[in-house]
C-alpha atoms as a PDB file:
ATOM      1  CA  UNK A   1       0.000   0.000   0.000  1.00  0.00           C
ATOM      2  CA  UNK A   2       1.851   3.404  -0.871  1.00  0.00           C
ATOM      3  CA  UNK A   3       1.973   5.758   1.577  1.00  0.00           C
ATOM      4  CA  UNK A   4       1.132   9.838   1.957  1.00  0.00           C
ATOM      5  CA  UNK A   5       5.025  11.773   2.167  1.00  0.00           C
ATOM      6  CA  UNK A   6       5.629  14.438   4.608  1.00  0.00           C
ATOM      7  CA  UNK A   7       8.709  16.339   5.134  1.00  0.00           C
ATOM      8  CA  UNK A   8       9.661  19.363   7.507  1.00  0.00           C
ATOM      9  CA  UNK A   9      12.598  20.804   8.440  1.00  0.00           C
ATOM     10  CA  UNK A  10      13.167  19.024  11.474  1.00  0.00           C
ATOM     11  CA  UNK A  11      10.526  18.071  14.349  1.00  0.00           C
ATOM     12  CA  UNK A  12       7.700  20.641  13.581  1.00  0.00           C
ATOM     13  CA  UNK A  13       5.934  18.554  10.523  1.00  0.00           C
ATOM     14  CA  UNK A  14       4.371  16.356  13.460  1.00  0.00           C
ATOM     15  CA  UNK A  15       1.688  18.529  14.599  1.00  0.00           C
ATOM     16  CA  UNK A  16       0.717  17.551  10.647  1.00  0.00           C
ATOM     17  CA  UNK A  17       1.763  13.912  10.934  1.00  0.00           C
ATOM     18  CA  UNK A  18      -0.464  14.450  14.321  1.00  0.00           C
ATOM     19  CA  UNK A  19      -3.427  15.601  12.763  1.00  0.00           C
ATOM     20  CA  UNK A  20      -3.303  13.219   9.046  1.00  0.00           C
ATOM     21  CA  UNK A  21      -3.116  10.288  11.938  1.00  0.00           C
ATOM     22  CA  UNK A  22      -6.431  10.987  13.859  1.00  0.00           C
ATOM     23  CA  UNK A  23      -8.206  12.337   9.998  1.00  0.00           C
ATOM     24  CA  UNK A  24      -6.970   9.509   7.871  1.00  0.00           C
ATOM     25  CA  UNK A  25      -5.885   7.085  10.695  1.00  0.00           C
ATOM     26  CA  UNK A  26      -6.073   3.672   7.327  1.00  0.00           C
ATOM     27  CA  UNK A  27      -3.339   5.689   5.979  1.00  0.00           C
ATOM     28  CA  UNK A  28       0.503   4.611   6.109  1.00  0.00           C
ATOM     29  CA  UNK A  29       2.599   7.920   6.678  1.00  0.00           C
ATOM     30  CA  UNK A  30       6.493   8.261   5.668  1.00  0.00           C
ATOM     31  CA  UNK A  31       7.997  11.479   7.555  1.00  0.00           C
ATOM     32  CA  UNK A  32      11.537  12.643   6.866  1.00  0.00           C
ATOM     33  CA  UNK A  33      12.497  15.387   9.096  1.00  0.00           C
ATOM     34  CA  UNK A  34      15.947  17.141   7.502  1.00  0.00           C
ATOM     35  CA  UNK A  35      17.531  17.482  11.085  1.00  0.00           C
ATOM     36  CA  UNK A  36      21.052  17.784   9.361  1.00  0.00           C
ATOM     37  CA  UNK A  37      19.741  21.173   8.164  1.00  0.00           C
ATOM     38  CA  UNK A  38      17.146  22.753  10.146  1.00  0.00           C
ATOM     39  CA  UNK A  39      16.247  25.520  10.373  1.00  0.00           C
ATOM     40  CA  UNK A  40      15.365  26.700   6.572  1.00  0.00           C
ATOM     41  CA  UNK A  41      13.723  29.783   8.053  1.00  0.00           C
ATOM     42  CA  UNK A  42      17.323  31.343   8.126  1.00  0.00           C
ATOM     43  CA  UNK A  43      18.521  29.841   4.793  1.00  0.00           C
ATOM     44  CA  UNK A  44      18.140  31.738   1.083  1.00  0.00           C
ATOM     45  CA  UNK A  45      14.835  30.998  -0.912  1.00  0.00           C
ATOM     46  CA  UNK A  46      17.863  28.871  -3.459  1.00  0.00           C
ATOM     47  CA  UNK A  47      18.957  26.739  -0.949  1.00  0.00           C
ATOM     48  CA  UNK A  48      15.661  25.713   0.180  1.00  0.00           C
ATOM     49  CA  UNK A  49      14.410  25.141  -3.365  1.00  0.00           C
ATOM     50  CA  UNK A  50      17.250  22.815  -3.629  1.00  0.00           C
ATOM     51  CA  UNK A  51      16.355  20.921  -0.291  1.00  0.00           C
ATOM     52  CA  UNK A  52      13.169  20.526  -1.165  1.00  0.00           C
ATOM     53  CA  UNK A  53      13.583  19.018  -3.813  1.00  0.00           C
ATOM     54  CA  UNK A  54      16.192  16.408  -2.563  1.00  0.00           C
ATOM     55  CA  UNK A  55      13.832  16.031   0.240  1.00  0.00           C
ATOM     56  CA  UNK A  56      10.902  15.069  -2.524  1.00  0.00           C
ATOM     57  CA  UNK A  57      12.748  12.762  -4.654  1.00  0.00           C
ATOM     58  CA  UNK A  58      14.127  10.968  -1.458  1.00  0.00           C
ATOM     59  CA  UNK A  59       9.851  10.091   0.035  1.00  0.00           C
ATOM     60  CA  UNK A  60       9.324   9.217  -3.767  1.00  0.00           C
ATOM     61  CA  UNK A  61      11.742   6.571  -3.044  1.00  0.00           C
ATOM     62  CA  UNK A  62       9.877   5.289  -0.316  1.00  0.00           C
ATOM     63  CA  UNK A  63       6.588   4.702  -2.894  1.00  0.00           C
ATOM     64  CA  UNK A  64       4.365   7.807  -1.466  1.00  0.00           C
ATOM     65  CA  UNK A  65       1.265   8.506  -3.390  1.00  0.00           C
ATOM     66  CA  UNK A  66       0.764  12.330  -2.489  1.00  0.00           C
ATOM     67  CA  UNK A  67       3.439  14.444  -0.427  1.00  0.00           C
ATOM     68  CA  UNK A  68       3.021  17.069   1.906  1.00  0.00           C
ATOM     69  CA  UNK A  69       5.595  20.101   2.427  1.00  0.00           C
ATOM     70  CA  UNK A  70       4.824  20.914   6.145  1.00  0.00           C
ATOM     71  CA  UNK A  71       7.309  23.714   6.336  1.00  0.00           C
ATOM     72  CA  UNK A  72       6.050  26.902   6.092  1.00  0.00           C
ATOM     73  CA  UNK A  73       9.593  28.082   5.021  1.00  0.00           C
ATOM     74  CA  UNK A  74       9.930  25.528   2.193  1.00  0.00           C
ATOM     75  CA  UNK A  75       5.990  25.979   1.078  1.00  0.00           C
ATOM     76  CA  UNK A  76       6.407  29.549   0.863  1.00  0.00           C
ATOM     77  CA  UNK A  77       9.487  29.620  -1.297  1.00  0.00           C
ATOM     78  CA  UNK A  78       9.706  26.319  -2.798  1.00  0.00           C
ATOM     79  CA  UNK A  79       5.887  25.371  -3.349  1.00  0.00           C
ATOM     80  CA  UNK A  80       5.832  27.170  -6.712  1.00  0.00           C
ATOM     81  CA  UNK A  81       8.547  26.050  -8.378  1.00  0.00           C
ATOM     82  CA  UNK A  82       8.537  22.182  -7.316  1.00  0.00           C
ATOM     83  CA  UNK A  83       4.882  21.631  -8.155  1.00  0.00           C
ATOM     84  CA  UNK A  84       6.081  22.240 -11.858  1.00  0.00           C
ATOM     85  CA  UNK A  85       8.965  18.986 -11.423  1.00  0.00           C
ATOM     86  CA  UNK A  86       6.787  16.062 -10.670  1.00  0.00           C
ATOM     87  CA  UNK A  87       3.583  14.282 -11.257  1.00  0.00           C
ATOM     88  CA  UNK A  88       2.566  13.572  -7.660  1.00  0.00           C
ATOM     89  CA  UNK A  89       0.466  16.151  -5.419  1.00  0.00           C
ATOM     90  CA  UNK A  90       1.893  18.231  -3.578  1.00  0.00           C
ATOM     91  CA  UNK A  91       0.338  20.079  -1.138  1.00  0.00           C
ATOM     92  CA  UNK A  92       1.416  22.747   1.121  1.00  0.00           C
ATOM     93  CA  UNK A  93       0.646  24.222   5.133  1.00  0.00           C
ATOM     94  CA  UNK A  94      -0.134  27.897   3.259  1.00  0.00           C
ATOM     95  CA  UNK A  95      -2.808  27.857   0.982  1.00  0.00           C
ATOM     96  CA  UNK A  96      -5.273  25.589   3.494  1.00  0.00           C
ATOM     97  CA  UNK A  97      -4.693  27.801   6.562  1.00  0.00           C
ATOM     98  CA  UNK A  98      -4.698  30.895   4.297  1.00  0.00           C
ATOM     99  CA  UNK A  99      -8.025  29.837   2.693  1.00  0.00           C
ATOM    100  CA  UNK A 100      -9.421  29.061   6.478  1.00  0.00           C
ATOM    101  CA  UNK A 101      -8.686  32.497   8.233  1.00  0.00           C
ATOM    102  CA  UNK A 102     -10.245  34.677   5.209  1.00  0.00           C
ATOM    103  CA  UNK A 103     -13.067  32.248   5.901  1.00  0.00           C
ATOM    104  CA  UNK A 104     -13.305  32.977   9.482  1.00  0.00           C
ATOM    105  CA  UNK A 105     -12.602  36.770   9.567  1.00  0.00           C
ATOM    106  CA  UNK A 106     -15.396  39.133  10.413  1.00  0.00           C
ATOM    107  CA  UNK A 107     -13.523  42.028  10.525  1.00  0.00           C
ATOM    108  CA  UNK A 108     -11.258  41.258   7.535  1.00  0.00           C
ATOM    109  CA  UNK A 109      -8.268  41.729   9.772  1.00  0.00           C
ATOM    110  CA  UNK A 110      -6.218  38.818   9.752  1.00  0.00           C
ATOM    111  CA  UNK A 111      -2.745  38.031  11.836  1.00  0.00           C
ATOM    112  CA  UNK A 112       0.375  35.909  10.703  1.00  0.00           C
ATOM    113  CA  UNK A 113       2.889  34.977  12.797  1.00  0.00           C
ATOM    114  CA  UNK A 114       6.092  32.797  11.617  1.00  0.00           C
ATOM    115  CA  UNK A 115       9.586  32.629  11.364  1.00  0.00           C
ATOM    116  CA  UNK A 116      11.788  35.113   9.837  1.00  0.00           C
ATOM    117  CA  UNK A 117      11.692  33.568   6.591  1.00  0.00           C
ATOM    118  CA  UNK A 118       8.344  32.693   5.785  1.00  0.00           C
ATOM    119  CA  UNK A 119       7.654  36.402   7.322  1.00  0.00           C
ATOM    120  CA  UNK A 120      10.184  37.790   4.340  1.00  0.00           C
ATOM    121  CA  UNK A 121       8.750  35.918   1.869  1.00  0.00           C
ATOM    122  CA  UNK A 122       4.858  37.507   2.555  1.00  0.00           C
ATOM    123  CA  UNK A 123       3.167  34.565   1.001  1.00  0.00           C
ATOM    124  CA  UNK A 124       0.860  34.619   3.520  1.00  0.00           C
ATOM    125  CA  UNK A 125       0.107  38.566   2.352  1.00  0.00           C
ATOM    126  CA  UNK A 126      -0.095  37.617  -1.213  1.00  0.00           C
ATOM    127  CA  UNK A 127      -2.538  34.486  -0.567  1.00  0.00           C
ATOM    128  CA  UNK A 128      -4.910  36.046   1.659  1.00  0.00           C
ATOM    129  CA  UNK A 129      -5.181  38.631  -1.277  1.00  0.00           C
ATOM    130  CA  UNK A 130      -5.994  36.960  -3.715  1.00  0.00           C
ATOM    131  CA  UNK A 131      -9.060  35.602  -1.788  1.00  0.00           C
ATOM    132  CA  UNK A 132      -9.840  38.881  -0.183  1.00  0.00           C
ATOM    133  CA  UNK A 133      -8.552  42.219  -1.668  1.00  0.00           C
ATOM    134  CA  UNK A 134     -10.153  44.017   0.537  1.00  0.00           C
ATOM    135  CA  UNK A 135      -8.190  42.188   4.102  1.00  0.00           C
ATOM    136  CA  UNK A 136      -5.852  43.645   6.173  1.00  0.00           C
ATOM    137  CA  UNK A 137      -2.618  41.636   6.987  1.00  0.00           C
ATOM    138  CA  UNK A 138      -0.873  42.048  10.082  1.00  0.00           C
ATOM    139  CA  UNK A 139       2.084  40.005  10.276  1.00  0.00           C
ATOM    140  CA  UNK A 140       5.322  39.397  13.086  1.00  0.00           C
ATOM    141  CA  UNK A 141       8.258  37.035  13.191  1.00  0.00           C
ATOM    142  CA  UNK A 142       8.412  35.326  16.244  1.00  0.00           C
ATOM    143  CA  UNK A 143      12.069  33.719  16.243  1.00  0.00           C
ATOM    144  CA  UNK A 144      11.877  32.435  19.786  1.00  0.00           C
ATOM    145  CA  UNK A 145       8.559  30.525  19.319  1.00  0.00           C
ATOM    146  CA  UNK A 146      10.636  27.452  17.944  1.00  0.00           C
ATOM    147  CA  UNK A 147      13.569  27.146  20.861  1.00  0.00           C
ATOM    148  CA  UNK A 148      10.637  27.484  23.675  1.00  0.00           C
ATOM    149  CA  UNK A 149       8.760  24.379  22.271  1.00  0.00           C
ATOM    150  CA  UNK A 150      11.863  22.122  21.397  1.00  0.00           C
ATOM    151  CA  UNK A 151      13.027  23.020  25.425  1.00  0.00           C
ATOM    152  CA  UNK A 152       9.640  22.595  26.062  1.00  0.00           C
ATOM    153  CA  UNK A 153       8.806  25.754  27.577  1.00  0.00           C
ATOM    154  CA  UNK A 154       5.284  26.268  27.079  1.00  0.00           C
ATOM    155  CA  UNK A 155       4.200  28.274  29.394  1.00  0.00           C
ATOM    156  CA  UNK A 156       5.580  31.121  32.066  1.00  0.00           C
ATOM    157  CA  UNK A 157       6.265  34.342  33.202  1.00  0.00           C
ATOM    158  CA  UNK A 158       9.415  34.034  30.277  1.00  0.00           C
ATOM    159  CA  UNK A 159       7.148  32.770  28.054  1.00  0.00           C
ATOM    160  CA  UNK A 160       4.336  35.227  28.371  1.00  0.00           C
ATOM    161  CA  UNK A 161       6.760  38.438  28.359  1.00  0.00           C
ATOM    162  CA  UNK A 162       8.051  37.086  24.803  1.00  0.00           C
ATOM    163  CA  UNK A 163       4.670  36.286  23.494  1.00  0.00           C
ATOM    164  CA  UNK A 164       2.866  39.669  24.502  1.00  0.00           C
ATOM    165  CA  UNK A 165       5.892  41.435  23.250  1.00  0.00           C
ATOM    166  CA  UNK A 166       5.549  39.633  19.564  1.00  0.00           C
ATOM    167  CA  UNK A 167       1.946  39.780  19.509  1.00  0.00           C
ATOM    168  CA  UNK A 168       1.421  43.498  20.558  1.00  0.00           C
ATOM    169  CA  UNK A 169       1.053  44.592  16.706  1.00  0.00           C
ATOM    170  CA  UNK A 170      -1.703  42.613  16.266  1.00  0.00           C
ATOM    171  CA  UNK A 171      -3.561  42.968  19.283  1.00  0.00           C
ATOM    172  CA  UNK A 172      -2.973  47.216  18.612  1.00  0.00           C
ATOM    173  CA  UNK A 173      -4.174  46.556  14.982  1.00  0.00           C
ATOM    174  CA  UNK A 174      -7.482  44.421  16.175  1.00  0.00           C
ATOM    175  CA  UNK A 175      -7.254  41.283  14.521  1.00  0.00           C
ATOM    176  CA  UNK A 176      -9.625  39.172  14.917  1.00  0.00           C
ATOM    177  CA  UNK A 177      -8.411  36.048  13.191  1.00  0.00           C
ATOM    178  CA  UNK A 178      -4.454  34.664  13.533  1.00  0.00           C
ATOM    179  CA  UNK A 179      -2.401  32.327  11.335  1.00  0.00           C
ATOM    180  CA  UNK A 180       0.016  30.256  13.315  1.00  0.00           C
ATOM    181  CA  UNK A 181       2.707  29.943  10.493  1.00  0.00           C
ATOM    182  CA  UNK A 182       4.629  27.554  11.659  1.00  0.00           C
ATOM    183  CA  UNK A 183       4.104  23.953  12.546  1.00  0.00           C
ATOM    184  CA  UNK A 184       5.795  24.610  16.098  1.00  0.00           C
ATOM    185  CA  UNK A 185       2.969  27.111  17.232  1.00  0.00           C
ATOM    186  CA  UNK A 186      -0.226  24.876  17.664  1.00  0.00           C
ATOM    187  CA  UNK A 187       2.446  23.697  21.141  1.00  0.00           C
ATOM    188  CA  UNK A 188       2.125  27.556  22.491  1.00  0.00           C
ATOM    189  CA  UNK A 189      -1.807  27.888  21.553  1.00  0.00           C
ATOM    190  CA  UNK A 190      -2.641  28.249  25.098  1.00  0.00           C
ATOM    191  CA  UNK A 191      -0.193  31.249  25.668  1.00  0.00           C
ATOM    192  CA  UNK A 192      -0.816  32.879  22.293  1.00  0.00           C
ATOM    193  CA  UNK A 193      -4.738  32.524  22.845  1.00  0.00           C
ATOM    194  CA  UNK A 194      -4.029  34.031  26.547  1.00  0.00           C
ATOM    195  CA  UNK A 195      -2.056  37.134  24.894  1.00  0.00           C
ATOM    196  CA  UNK A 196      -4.617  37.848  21.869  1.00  0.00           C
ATOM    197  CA  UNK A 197      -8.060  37.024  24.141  1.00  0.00           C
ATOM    198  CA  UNK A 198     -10.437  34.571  23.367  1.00  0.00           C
ATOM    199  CA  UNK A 199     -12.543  35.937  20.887  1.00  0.00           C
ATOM    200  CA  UNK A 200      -9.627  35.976  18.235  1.00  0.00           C
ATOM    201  CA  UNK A 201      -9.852  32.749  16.262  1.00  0.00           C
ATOM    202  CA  UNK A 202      -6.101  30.990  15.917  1.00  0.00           C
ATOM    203  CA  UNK A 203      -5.847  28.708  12.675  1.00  0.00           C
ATOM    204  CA  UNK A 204      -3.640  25.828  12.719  1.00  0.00           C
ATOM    205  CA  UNK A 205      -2.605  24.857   9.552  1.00  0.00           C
ATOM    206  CA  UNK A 206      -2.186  21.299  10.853  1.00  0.00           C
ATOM    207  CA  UNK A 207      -6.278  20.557  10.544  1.00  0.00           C
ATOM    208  CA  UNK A 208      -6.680  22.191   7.445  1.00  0.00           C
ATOM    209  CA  UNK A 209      -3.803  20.215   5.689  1.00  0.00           C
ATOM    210  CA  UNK A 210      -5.103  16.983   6.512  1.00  0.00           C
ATOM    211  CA  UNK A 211      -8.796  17.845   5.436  1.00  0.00           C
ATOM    212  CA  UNK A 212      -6.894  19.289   1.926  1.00  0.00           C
ATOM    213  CA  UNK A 213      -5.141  15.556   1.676  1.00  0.00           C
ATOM    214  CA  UNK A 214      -8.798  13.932   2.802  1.00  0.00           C
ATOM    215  CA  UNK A 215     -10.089  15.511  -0.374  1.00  0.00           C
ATOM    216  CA  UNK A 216      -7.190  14.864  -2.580  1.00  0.00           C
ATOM    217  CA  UNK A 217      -7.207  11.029  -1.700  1.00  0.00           C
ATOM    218  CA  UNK A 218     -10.982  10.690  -2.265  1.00  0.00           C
ATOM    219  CA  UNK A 219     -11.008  13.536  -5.424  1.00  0.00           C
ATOM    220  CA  UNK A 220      -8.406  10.684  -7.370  1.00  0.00           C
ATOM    221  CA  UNK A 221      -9.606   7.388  -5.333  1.00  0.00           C
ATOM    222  CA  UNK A 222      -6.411   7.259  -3.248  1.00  0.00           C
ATOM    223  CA  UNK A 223      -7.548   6.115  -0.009  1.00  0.00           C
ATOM    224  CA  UNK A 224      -5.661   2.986   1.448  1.00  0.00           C
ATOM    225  CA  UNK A 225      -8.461   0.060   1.751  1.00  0.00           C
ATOM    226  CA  UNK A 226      -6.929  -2.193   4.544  1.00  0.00           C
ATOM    227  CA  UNK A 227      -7.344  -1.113   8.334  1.00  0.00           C
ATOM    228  CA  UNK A 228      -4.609   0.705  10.573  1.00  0.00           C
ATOM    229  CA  UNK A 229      -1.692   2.623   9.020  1.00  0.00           C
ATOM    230  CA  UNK A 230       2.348   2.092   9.791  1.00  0.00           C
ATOM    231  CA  UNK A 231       4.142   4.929  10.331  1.00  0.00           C
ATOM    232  CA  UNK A 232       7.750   5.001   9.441  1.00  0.00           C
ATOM    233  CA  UNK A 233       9.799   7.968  10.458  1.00  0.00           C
ATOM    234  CA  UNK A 234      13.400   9.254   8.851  1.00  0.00           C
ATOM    235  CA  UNK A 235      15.591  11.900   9.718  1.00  0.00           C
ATOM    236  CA  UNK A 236      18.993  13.677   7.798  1.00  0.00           C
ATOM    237  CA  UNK A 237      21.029  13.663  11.639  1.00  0.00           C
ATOM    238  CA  UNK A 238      20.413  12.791  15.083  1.00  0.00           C
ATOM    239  CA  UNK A 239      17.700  10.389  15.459  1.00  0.00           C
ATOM    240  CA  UNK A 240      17.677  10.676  19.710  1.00  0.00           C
ATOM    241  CA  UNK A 241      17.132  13.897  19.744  1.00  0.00           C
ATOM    242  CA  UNK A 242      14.173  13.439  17.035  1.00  0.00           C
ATOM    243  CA  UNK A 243      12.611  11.250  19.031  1.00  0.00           C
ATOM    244  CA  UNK A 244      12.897  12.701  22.652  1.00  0.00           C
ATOM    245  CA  UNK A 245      11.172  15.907  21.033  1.00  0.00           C
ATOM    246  CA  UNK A 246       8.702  13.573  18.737  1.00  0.00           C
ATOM    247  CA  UNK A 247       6.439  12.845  22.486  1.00  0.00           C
ATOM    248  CA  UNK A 248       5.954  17.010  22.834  1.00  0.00           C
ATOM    249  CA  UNK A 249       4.099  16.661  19.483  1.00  0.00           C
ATOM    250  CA  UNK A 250       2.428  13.554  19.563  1.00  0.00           C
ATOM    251  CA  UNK A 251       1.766  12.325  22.862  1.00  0.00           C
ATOM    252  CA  UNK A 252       3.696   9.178  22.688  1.00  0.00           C
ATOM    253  CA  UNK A 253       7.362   8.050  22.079  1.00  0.00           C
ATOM    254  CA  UNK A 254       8.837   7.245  18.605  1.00  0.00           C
ATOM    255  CA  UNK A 255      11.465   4.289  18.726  1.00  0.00           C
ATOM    256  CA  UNK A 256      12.460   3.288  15.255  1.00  0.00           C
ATOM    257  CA  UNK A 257      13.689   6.556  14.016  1.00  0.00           C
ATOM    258  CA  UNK A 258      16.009   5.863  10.900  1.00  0.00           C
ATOM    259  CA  UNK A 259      18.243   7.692  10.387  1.00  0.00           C
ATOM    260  CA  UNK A 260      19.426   8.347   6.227  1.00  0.00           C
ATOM    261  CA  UNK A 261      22.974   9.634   5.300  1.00  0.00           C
ATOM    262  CA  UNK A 262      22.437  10.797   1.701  1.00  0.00           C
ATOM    263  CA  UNK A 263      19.203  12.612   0.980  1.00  0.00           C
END
């Protein structure tokens, strides 16, 4: 039975892997996390092209029927170009959680927040509009977001400070509706929801990419027929450290990490 791809950067892609697992739990799931070169949020729009790529060609190796890019760094700058290279869908965290928020606006003010990179790049800005010209985009680079959930500080008078500070521009701007753009952030929701106040709606990319794959399985008669789906997890460096963090994101331990030497 082929499998669906998904590749991140490093540990992040598991709130996705997370989500595709309690959506499409007949499905088998290949991850590779590139752990020999995270992050890509610091890295030129080039270089992560190029990763991407290798990234792709190494999960079509492994027989995957559909892959998923869930790195907002790599689907903002690579998404474009690689869809063009090969015949299997691809499917990215931006577009779903872009299409979502515009959705779920009232006040057509809608919040990104994201590493530096994806940030830069303002595909988020040019995404939400196209759907809505008429939106305002209010959008802040939260560099520190990643480090607090891979130490596993979650929560905290640290943790607070930092989040209020990043998040003042779009509370003063009164958003209504918030992107987390990056797979790290669904971890901090508590904290972030805390800062911003209830009534602002926070959109995690995770949910919406695993409805998006839902459809594209049934749309071309993809879905696995047999009952309960492996998981099989690879990494580019450091498979201990994968799986130590791999628990924070989904609730139980990974043991047969593999590790690959030549992407």
């Amino acid at each position: 039975m082929k499998s669906i791809g998904v590749f991140d950067s490093g540990v992040g892609g598991l709130t996705v892997v997370k989500e595709l697992i309690r959506q499409l739990p007949n499905e088998n799931i290949v991850y590779f996390g590139d752990t020999a070169r995270v992050p890509y949020g610091i890295k030129s729009r080039e270089t992560v092209i190029r990763f991407s790529i290798e990234n792709i060609l190494f999960l079509l190796k492994q027989d995957v029927k559909l892959i998923c890019v869930a790195c907002n760094t790599a689907s903002s700058f690579a998404l474009p170009v690689i869809k063009n290279y090969f015949r299997a869908p691809i499917i990215g965290v931006i577009t779903p959680g872009v299409r979502e928020a515009v959705y779920a606006s009232q006040n057509k003010r809608i919040g990104v927040i994201g590493t530096k990179g994806t940030i830069k790049s303002r595909t988020y800005e040019t995404e939400i509009k196209q759907l809505d010209p008429k939106a305002k985009v209010v959008t802040a680079s939260c560099p520190l977001f990643v480090p607090f959930v891979e130490e596993g500080w979650l929560s905290g008078e640290v943790v607070l400070s930092v989040v209020k500070s990043y998040l003042k521009p779009l509370k003063d701007a009164g958003v209504d509706t918030v992107i987390l753009g990056c797979t790290h952030y669904p971890l901090l929701k508590p904290v972030i929801q805390q800062v911003l106040g209830k009534d602002v709606v926070l959109i995690d990319s995770a949910k919406q990419v695993a409805c998006e794959v839902k459809k594209i399985l049934a749309s071309e008669d993809l879905f696995n027929r047999g009952k309960g789906g492996k998981n099989t997890f690879y990494v580019s460096d450091n498979p201990e450290w994968f799986s130590g963090l791999a628990q924070r994101f989904l609730g139980s331990p990974l043991r047969n990490v593999k590790k690959v030497n030549n992407v």
